[in-house]
N, C-alpha and C. Protein backbone atom coordinates (compact mmCIF):
# COMPACT_ATOMS: atom_id res chain seq x y z
N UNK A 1 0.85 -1.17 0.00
CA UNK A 1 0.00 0.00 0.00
C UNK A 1 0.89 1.24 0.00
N UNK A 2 0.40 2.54 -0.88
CA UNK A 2 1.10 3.83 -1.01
C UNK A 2 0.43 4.70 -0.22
N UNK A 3 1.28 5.67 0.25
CA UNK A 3 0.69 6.90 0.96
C UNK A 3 1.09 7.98 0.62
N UNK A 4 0.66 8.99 0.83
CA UNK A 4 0.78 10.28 0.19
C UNK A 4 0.03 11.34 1.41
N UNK A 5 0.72 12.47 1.43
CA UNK A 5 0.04 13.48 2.32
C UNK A 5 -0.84 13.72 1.76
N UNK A 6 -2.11 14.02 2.69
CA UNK A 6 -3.56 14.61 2.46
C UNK A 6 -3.34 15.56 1.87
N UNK A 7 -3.89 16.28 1.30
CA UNK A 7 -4.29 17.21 -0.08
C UNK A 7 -3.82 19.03 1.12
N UNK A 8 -4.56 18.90 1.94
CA UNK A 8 -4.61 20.17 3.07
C UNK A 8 -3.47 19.84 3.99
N UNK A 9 -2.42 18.95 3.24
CA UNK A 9 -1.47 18.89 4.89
C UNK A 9 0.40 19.80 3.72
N UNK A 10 0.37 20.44 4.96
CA UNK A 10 2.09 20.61 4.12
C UNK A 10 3.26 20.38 4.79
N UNK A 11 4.00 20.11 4.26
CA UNK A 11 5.77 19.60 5.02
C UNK A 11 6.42 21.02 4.75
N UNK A 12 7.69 21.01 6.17
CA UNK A 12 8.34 21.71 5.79
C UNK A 12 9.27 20.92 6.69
N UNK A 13 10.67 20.54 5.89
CA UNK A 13 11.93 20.36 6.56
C UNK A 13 12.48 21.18 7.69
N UNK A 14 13.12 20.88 8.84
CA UNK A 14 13.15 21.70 9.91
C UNK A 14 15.30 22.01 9.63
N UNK A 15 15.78 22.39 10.62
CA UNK A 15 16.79 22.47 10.26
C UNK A 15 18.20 21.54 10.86
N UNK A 16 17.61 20.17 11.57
CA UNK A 16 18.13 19.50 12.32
C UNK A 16 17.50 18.12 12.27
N UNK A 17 16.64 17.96 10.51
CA UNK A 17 16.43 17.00 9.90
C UNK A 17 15.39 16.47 10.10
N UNK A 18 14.68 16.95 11.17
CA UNK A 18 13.17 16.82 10.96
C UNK A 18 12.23 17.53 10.35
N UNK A 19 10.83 17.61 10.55
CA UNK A 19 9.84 17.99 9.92
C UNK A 19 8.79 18.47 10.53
N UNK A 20 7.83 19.35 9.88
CA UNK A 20 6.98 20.00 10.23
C UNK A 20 5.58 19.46 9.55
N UNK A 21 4.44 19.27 10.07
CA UNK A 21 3.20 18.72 9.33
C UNK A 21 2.30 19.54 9.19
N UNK A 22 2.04 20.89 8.61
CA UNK A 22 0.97 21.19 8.92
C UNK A 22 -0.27 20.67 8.20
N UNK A 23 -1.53 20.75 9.12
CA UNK A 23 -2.88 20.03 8.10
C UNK A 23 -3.82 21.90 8.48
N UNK A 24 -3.42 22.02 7.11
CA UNK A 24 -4.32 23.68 7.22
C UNK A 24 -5.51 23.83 7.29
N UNK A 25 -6.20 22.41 7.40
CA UNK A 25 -7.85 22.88 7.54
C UNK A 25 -8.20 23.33 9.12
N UNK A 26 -7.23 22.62 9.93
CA UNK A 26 -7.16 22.82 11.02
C UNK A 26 -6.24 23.39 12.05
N UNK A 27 -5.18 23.86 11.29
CA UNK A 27 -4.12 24.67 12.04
C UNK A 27 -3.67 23.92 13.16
N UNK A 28 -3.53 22.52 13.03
CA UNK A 28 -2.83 21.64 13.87
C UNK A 28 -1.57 21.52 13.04
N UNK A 29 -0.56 21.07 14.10
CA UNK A 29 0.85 20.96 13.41
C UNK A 29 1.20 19.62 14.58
N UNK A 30 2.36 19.12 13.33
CA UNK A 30 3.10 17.96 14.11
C UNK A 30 4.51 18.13 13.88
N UNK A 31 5.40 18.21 14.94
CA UNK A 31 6.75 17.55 14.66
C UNK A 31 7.22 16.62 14.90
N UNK A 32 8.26 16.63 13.70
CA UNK A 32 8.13 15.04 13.95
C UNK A 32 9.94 14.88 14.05
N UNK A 33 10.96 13.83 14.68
CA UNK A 33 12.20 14.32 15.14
C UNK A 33 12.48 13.36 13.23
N UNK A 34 13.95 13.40 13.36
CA UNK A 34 14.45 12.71 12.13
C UNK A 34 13.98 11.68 11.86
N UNK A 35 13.91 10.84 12.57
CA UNK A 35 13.53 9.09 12.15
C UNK A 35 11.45 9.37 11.98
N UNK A 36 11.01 10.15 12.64
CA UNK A 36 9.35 10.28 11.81
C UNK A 36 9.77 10.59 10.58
N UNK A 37 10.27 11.87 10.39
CA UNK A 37 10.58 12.42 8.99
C UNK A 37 11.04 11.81 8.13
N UNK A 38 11.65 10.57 8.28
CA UNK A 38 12.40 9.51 7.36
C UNK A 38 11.60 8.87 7.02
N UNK A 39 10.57 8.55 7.87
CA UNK A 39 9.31 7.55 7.55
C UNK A 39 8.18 8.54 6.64
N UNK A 40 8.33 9.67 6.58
CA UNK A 40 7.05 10.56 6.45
C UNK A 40 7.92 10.65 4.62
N UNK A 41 9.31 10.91 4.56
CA UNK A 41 9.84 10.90 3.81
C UNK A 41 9.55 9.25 2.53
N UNK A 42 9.89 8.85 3.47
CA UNK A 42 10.10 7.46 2.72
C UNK A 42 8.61 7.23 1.96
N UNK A 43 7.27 7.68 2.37
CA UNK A 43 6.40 7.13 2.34
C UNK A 43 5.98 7.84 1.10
N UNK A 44 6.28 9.18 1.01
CA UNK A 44 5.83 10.05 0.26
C UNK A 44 6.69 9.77 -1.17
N UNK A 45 7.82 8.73 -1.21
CA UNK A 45 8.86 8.13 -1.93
C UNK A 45 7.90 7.03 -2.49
N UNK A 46 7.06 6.43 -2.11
CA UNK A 46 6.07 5.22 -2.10
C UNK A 46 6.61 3.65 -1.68
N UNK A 47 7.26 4.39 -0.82
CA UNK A 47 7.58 2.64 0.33
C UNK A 47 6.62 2.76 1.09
N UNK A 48 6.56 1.02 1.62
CA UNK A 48 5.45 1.29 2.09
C UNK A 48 6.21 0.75 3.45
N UNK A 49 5.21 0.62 4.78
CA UNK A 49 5.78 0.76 5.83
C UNK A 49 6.33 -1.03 6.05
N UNK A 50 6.54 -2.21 5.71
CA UNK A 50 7.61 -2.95 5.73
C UNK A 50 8.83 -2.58 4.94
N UNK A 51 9.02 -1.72 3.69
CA UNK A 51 9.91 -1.14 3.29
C UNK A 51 10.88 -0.47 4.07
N UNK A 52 9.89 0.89 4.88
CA UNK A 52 10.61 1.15 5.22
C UNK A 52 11.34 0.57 7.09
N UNK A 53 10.39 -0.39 7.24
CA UNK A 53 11.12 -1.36 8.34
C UNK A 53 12.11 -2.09 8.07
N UNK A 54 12.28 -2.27 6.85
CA UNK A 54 13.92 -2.66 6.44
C UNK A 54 14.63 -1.87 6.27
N UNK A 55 14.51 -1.08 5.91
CA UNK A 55 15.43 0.30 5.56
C UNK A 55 16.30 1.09 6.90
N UNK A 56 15.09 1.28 8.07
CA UNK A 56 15.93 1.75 8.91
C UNK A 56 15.90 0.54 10.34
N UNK A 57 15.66 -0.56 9.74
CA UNK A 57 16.45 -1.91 11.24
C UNK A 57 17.69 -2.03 10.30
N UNK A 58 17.94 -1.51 9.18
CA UNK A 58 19.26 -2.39 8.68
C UNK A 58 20.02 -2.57 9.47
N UNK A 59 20.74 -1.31 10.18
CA UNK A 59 21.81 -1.44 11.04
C UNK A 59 22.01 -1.94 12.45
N UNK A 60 20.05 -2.65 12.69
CA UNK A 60 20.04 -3.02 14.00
C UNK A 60 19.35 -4.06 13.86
N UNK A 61 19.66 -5.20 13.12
CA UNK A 61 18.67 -6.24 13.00
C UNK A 61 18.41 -6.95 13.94
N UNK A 62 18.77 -6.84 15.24
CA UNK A 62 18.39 -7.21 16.66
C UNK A 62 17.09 -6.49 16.96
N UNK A 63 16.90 -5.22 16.48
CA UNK A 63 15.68 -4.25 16.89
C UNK A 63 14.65 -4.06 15.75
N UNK A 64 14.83 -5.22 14.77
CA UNK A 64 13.84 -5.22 13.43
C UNK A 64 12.52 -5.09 14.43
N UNK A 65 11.99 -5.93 15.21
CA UNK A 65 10.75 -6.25 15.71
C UNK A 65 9.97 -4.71 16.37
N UNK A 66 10.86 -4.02 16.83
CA UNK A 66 10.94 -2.88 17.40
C UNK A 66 10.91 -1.55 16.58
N UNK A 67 11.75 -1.90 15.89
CA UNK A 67 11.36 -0.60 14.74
C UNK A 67 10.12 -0.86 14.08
N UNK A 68 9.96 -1.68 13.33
CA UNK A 68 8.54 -2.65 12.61
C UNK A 68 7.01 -1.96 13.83
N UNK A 69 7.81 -1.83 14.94
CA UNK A 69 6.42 -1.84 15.74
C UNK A 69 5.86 -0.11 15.97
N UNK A 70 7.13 0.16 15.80
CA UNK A 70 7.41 2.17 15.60
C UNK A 70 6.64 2.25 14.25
N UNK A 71 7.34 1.81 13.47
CA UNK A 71 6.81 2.45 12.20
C UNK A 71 4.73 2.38 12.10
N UNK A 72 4.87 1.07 12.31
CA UNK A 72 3.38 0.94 12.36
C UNK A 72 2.41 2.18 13.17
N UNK A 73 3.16 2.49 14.20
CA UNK A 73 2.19 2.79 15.36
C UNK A 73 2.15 4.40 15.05
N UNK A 74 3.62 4.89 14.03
CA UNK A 74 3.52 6.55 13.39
C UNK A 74 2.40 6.35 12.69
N UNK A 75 2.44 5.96 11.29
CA UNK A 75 1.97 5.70 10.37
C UNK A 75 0.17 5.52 10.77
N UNK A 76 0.00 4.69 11.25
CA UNK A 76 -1.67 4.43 12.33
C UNK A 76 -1.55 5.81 12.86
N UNK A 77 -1.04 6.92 13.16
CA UNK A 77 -0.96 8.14 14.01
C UNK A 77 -1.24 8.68 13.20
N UNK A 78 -0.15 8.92 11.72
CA UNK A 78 -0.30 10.34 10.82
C UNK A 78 -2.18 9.66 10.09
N UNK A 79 -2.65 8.55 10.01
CA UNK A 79 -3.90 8.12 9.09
C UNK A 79 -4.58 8.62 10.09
N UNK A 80 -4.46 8.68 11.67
CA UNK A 80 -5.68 8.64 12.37
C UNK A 80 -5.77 10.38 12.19
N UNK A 81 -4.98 11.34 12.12
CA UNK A 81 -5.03 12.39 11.93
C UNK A 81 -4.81 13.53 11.19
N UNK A 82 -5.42 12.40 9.99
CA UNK A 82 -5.54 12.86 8.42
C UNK A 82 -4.39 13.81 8.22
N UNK A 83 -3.11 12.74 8.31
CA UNK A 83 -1.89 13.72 7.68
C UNK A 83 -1.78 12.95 6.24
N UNK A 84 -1.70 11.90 6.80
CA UNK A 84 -1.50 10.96 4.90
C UNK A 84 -2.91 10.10 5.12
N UNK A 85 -2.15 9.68 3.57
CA UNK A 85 -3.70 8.90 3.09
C UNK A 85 -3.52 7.27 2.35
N UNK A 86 -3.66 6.79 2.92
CA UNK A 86 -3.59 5.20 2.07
C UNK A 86 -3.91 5.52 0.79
């Protein structure tokens, strides 16, 4: 499955590699530290979230299960609050 930011949401890169979410219908904002933004990044790339659970356990394949469980639980976060969109 692909995701893509909602139509009313905008990114802005921060300056210490994270990101900014705004969803302008509602003047809510999210930040998000580097590793959201990698995922928010990646997604908008059209990986999808086991993609990018390989991508960033590479270097810790002891903590695959753990990252796998991060990614899910952003991702379920940015859908529940119409930042992206399946």
């Amino acid at each position: 499955m692909t995701y893509s930011l909602a139509p009313e949401v905008s990114a802005t890169d921060t300056d210490d590699g994270g990101m900014v979410l705004l969803h302008e219908a509602t003047g809510r904002y999210w930040l998000l530290n580097r590793t959201g933004a990698a995922v928010v990044r990646l997604l908008r790339a059209g990986s999808g979230p086991a993609e990018i659970t390989d991508r960033l356990a590479a270097p810790f394949p002891e903590q695959r299960e753990r990252v796998a469980a991060d990614v899910d639980a952003l991702v379920a976060s940015l859908v529940g609050a119409r930042l992206v969109t399946p």
